[in-house]
N, C-alpha and C. Protein backbone atom coordinates (compact mmCIF):
# COMPACT_ATOMS: atom_id res chain seq x y z
N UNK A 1 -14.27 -4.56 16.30
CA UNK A 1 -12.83 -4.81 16.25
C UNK A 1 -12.55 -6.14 16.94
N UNK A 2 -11.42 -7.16 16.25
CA UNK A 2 -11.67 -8.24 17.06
C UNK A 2 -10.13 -8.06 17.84
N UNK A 3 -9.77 -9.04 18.74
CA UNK A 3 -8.49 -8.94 19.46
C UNK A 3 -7.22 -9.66 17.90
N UNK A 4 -6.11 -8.87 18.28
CA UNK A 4 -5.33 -9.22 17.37
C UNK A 4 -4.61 -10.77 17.63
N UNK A 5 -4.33 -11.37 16.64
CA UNK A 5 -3.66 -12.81 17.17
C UNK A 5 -2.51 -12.88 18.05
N UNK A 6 -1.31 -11.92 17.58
CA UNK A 6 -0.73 -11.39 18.50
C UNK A 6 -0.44 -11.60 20.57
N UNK A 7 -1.97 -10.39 20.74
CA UNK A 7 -2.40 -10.15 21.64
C UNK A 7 -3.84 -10.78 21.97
N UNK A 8 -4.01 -11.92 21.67
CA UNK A 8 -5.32 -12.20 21.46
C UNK A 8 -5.15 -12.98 23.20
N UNK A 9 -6.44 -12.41 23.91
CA UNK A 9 -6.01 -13.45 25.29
C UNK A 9 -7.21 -14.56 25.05
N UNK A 10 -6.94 -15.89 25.64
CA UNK A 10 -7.28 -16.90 25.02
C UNK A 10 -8.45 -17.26 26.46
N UNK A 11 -8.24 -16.50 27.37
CA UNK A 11 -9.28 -16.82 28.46
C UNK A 11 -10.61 -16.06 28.35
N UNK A 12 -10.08 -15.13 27.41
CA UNK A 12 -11.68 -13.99 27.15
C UNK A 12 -11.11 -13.80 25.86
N UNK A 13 -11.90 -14.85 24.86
CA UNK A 13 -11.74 -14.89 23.60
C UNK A 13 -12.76 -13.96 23.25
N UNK A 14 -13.78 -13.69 23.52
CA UNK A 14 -14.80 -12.72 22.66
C UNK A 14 -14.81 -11.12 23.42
N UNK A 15 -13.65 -11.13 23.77
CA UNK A 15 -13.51 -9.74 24.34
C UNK A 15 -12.93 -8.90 22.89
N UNK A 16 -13.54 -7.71 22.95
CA UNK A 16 -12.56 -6.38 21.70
C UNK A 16 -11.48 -5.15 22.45
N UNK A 17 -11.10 -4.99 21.69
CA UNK A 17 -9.92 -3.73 22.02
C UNK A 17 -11.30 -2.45 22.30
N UNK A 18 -10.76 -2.19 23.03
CA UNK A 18 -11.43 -0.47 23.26
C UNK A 18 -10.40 0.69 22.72
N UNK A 19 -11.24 1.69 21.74
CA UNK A 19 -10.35 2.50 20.92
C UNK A 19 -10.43 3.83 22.04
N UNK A 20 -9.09 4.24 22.49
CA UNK A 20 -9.29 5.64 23.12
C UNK A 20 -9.12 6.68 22.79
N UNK A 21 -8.85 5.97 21.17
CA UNK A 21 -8.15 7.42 20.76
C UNK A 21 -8.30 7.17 18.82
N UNK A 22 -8.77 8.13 18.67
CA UNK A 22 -8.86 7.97 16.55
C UNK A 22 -7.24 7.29 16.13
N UNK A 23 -7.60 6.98 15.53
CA UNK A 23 -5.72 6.60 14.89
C UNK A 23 -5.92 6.79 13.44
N UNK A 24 -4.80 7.62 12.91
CA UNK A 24 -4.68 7.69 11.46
C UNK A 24 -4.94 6.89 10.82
N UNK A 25 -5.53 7.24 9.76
CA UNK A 25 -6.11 6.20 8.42
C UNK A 25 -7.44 5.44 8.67
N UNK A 26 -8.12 5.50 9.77
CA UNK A 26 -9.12 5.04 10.26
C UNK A 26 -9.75 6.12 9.63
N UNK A 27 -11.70 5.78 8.95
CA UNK A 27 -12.44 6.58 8.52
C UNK A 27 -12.78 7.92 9.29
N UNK A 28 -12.78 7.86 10.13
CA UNK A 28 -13.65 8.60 11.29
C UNK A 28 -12.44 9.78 11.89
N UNK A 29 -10.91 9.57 11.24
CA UNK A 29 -9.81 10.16 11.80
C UNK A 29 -9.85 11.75 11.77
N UNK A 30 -10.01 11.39 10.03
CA UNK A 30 -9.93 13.25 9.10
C UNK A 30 -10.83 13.96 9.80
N UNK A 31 -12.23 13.33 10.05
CA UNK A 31 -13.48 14.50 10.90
C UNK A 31 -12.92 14.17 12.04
N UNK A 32 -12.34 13.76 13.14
CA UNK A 32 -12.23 13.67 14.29
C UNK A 32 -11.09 15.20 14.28
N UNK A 33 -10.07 15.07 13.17
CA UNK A 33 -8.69 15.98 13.32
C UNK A 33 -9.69 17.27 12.93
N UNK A 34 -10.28 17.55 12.21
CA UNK A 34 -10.96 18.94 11.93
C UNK A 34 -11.55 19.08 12.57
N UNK A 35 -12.29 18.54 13.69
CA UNK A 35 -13.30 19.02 14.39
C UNK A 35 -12.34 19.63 15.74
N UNK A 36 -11.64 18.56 15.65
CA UNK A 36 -10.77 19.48 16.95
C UNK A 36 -9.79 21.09 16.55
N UNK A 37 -9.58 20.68 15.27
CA UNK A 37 -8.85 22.05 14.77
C UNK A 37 -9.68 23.54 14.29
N UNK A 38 -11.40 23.14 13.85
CA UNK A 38 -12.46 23.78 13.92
C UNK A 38 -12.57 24.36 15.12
N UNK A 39 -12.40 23.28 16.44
CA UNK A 39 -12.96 23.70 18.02
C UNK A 39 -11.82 24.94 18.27
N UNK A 40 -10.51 24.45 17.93
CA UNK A 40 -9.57 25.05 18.41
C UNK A 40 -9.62 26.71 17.89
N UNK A 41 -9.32 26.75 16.42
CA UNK A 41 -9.81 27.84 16.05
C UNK A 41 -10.86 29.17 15.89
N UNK A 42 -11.62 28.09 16.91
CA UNK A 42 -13.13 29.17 17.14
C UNK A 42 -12.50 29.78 18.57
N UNK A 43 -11.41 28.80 19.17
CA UNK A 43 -11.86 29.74 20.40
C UNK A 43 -10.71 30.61 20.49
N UNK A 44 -10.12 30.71 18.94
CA UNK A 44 -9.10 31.94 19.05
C UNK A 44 -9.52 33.00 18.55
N UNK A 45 -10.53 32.91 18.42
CA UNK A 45 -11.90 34.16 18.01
C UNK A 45 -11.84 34.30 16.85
N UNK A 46 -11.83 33.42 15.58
CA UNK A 46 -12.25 33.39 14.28
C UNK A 46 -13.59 32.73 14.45
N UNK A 47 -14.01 32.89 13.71
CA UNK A 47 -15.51 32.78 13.06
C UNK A 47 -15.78 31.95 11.45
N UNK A 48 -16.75 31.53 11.22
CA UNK A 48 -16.71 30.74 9.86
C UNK A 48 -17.63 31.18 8.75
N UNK A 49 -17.14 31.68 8.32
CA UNK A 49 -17.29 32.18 6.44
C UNK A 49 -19.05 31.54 6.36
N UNK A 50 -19.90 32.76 5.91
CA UNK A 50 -21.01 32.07 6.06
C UNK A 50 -21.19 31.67 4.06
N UNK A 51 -19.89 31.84 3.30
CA UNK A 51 -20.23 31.52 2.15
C UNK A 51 -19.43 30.37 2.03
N UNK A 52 -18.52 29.54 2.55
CA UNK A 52 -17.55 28.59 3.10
C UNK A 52 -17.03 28.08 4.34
N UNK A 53 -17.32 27.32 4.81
CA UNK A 53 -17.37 26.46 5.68
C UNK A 53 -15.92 25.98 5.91
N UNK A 54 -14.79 26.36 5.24
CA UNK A 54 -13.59 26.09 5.35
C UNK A 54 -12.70 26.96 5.43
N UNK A 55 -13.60 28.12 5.91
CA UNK A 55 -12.59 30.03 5.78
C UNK A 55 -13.35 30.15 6.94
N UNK A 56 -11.93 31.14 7.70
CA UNK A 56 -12.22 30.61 8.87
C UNK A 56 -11.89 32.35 8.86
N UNK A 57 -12.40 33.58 9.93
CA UNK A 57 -12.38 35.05 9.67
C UNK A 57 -11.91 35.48 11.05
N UNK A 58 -11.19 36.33 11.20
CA UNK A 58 -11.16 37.36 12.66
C UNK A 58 -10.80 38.54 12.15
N UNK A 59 -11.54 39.16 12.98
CA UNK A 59 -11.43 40.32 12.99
C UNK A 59 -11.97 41.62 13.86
N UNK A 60 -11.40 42.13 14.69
CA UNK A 60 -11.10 42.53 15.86
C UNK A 60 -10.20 44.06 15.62
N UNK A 61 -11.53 45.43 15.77
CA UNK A 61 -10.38 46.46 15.45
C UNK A 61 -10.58 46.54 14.04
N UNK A 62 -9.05 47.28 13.70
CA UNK A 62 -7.98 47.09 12.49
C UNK A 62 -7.56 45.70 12.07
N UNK A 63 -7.11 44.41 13.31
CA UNK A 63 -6.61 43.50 12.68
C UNK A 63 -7.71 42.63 12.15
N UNK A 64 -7.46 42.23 11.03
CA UNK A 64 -7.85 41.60 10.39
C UNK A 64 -7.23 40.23 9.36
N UNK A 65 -7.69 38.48 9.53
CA UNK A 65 -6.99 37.50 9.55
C UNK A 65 -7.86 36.47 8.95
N UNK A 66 -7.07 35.80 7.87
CA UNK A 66 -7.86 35.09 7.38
C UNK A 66 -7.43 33.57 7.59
N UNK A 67 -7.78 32.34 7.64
CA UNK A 67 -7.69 31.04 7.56
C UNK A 67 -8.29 30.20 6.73
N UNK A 68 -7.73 29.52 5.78
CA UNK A 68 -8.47 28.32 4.91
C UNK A 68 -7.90 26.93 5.45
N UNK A 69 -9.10 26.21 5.52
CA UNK A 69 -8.15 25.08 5.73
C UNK A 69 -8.85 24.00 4.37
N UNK A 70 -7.54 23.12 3.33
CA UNK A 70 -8.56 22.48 2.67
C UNK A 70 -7.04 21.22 2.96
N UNK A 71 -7.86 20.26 3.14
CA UNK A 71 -7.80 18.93 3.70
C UNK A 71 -6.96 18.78 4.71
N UNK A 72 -5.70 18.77 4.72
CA UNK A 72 -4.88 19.27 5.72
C UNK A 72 -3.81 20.51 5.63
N UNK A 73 -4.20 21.44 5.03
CA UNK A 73 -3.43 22.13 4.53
C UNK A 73 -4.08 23.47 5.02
N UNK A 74 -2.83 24.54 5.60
CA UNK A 74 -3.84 25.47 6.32
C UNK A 74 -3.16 27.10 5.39
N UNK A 75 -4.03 27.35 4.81
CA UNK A 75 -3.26 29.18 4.42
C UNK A 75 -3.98 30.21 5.53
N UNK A 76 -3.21 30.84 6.12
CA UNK A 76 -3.54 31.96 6.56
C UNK A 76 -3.00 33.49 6.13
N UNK A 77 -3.36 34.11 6.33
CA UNK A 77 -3.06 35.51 5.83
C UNK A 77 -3.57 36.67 6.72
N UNK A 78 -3.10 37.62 6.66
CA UNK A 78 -3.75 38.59 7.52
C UNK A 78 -2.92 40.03 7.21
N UNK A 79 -3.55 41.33 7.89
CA UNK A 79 -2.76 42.48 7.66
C UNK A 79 -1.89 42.68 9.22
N UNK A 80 -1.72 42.03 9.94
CA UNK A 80 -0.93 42.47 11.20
C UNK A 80 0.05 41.01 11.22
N UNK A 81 1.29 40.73 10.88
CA UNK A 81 2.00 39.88 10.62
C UNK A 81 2.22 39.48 12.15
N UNK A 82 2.14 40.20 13.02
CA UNK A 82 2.43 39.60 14.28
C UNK A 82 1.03 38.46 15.01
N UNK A 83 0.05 39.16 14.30
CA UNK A 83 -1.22 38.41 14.61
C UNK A 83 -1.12 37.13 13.99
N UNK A 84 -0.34 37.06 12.69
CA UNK A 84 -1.02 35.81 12.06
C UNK A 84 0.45 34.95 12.78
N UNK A 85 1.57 35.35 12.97
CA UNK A 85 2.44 34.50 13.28
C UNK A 85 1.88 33.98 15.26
N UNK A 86 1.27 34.80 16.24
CA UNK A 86 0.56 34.09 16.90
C UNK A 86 -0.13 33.08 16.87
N UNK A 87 -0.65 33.20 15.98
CA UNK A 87 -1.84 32.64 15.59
C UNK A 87 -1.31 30.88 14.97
N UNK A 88 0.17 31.28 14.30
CA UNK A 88 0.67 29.92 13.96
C UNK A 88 1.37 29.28 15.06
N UNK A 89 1.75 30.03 16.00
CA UNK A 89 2.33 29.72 17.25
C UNK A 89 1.20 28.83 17.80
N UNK A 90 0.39 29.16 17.98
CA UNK A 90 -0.74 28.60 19.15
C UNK A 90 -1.49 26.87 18.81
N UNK A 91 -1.55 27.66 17.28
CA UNK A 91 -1.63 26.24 16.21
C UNK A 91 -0.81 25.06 16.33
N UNK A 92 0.64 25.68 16.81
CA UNK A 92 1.69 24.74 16.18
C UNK A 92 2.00 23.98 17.83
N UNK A 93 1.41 24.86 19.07
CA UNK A 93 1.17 23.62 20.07
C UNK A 93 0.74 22.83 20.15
N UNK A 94 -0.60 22.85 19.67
CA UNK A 94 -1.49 21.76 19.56
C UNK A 94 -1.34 20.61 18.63
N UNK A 95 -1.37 21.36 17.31
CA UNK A 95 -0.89 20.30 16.26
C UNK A 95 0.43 20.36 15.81
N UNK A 96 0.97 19.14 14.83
CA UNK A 96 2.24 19.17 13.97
C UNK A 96 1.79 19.70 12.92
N UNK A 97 2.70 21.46 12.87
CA UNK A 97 2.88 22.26 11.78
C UNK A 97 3.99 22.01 11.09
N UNK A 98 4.27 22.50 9.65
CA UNK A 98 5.04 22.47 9.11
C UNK A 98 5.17 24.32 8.20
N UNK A 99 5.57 25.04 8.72
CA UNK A 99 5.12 26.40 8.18
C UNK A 99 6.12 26.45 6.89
N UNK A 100 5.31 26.42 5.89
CA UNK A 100 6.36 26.33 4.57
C UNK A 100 6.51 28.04 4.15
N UNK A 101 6.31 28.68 4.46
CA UNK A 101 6.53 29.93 4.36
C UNK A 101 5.52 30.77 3.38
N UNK A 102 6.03 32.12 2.87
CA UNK A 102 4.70 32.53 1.93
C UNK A 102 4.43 31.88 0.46
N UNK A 103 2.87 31.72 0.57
CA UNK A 103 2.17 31.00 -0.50
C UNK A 103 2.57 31.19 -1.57
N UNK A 104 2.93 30.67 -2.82
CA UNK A 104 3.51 30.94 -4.30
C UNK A 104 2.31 30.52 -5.36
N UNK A 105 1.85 29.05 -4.50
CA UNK A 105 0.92 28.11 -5.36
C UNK A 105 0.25 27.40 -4.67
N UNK A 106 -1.27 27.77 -5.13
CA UNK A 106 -2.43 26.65 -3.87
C UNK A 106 -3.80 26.49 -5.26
N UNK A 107 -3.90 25.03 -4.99
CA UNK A 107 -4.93 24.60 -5.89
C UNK A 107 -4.73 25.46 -7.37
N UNK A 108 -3.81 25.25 -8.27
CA UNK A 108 -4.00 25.99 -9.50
C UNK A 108 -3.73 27.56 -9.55
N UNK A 109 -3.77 28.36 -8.44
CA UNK A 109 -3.65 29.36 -8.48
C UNK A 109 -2.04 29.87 -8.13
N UNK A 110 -1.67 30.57 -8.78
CA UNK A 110 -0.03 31.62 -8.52
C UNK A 110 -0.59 32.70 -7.82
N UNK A 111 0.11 32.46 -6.74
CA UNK A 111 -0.16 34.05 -6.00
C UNK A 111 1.41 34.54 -5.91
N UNK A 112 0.82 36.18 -6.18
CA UNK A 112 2.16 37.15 -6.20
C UNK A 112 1.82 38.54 -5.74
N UNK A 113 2.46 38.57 -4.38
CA UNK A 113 2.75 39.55 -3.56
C UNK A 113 2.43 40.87 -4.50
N UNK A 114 2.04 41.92 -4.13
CA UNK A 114 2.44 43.34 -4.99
C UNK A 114 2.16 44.34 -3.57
N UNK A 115 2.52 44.99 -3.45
CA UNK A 115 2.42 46.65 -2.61
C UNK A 115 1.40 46.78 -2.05
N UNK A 116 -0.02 46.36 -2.88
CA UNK A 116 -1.10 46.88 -2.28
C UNK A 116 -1.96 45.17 -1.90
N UNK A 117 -1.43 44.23 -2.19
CA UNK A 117 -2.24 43.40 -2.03
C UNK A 117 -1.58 41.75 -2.84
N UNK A 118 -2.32 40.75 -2.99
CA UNK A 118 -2.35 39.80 -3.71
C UNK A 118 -2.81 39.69 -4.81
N UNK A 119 -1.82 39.28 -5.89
CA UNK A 119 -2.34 38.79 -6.72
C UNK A 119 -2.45 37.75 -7.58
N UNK A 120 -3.85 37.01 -7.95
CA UNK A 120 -3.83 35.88 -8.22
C UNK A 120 -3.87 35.63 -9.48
N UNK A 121 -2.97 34.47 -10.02
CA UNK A 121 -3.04 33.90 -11.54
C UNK A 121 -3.29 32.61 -11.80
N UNK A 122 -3.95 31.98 -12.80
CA UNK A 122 -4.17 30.82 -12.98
C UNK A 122 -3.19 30.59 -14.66
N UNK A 123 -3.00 31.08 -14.95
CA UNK A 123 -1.57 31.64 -15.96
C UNK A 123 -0.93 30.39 -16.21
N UNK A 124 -0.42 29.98 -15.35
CA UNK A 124 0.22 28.52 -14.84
C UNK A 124 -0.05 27.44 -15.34
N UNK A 125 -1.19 27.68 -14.53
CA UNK A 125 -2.26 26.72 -14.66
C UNK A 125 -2.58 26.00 -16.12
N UNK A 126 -2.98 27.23 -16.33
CA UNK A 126 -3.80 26.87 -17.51
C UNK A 126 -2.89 26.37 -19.02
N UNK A 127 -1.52 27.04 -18.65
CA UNK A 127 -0.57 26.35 -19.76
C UNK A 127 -0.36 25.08 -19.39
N UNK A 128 0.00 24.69 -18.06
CA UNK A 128 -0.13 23.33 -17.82
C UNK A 128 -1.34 22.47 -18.14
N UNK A 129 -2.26 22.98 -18.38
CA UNK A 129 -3.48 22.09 -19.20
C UNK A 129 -3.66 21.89 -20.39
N UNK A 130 -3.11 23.18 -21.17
CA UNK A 130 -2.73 23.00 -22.86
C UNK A 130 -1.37 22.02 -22.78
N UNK A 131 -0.54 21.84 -22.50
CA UNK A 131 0.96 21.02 -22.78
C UNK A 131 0.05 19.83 -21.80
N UNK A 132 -0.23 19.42 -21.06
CA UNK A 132 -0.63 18.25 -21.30
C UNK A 132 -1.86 17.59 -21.74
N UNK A 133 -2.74 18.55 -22.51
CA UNK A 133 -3.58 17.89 -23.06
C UNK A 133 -3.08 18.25 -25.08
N UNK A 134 -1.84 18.85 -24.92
CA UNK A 134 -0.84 18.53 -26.39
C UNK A 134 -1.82 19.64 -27.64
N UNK A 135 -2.03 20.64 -26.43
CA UNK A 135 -2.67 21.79 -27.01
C UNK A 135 -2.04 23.48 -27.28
N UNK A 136 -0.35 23.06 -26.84
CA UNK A 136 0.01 24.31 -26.76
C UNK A 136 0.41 25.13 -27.90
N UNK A 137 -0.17 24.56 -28.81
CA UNK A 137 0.05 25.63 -30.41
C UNK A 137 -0.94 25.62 -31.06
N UNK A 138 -2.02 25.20 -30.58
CA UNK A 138 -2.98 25.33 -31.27
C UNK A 138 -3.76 27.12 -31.41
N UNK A 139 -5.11 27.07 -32.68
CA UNK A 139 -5.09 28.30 -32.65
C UNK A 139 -6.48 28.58 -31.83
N UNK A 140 -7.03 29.67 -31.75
CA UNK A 140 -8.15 29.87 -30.87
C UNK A 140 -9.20 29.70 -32.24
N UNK A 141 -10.08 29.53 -31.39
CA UNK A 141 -11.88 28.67 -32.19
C UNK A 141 -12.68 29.60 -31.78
N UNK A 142 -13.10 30.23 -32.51
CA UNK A 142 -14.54 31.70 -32.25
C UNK A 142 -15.28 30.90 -31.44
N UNK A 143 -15.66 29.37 -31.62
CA UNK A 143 -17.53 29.36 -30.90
C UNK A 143 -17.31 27.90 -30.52
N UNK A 144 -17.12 27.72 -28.77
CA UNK A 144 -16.79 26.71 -28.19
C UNK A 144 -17.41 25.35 -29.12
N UNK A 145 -17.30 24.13 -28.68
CA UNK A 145 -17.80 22.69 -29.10
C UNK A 145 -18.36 22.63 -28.72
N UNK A 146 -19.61 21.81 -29.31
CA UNK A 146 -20.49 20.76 -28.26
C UNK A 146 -19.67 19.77 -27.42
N UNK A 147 -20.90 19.25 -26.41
CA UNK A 147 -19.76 18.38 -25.82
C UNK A 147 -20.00 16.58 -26.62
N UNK A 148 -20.91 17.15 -27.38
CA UNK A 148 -20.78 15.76 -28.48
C UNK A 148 -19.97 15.60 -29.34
N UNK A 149 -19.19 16.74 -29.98
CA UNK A 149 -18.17 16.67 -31.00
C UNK A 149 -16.97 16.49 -30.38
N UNK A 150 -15.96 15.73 -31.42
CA UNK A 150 -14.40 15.00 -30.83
C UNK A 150 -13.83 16.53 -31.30
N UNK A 151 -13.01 16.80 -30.52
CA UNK A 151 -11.51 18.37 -30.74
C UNK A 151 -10.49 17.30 -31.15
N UNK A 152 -10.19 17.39 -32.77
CA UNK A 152 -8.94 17.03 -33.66
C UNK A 152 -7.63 17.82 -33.06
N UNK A 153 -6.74 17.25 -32.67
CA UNK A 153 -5.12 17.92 -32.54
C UNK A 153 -4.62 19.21 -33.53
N UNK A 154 -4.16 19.55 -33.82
CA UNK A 154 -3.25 19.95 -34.80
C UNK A 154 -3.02 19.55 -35.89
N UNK A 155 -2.03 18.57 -35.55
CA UNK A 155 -1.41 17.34 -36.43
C UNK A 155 -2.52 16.52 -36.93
N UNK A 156 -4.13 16.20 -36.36
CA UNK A 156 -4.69 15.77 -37.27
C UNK A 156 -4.70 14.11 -36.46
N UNK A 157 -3.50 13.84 -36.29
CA UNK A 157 -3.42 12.20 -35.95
C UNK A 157 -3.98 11.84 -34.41
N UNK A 158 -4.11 12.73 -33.34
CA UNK A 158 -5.04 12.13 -32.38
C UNK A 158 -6.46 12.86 -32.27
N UNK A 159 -7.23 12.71 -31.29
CA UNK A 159 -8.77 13.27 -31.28
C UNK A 159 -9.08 13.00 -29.85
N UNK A 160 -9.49 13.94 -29.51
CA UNK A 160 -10.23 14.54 -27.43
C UNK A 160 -11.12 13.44 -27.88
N UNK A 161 -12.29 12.41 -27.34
CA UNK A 161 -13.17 11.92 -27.45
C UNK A 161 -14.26 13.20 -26.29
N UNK A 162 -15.41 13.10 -26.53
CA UNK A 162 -16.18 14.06 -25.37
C UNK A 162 -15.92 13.72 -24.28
N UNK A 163 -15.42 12.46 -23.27
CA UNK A 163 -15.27 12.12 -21.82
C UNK A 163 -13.98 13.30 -21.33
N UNK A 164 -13.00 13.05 -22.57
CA UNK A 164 -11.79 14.19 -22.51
C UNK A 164 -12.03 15.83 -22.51
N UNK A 165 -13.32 15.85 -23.63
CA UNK A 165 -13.82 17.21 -23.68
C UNK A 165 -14.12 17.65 -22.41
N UNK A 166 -15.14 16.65 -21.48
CA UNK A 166 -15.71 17.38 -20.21
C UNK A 166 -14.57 17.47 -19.43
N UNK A 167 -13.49 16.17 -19.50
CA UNK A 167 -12.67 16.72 -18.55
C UNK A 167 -11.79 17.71 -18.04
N UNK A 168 -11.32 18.35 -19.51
CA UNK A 168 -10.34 19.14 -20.16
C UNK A 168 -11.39 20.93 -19.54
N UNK A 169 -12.82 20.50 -20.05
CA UNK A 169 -13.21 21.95 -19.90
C UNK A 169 -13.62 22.01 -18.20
N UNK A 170 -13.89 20.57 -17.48
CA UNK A 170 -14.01 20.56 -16.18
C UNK A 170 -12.85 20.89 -15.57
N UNK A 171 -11.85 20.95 -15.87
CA UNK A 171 -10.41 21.56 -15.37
C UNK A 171 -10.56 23.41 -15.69
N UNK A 172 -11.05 23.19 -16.16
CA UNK A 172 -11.21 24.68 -16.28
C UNK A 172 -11.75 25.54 -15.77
């Protein structure tokens, strides 16, 4: 880091700033903020998903509490509502929360409350991938494409090239 022109002192020109602290948008920031929110969360006695590394588990008793965190974005859930709202309490000292309330929509998925549990749809989703890839009337095809062959429209007048094919079925 060199001294800024600014603040540059001219008697100890080859002196640098000393960083004491990560600052946003710097590479090293995002792992610096998770590692402290990783540290933090372990020592509220969750544990880490040995099939995901970003699900974060407690469970203690009956209560039982879940945590995802994907990039900065945190869902939690749990069956003791007083546990998980602690749990956002304790969070929300340390860091700036923003509690948007219960989940509707995360990564593609609709979630909807029912009696016994959650349930998830990609429903949504997936019409939003036919209307913008200008597929929403088309009819169903018995026996998928290669990914060498172009998918003709409807209408005939445009064509998926395969880069579109992988992308279209990589959304999927």
């Amino acid at each position: 880091m060199q001294q800024t022109p600014r603040f540059k002192d001219l008697s100890k020109p080859h002196h640098v700033c000393k960083l004491n602290k990560e600052l946003y948008g710097l590479k090293q920031a995002s792992r610096a903020w998770y590692t402290a929110l990783k540290s933090t969360i372990l020592q509220l006695g969750f544990h880490n998903s040995k099939a995901d590394s970003s699900l974060f588990i407690y469970r203690d008793g009956s209560t039982l509490c879940y945590l995802l965190v994907y990039v900065d974005n945190l869902v939690i859930t749990g069956n003791t509502p007083s546990f998980v709202q602690s749990v956002i309490q304790q969070l929300g000292v340390l860091f700036s929360l923003k509690d948007l309330g219960s989940l509707h929509y995360f990564l593609g998925i609709e979630v909807i409350p029912t009696p016994v549990g959650l349930f998830l749809s990609q429903h949504q989703y997936v019409r939003d991938l036919l209307a913008t890839t200008s597929m929403s009337g088309v009819k169903n095809v018995s026996t998928p494409l290669s990914s060498t062959q172009s998918l003709k429209l409807v209408d005939g007048t445009a064509a998926v090239d395969s880069s579109d094919f992988h992308r279209i079925i990589g959304s999927l």
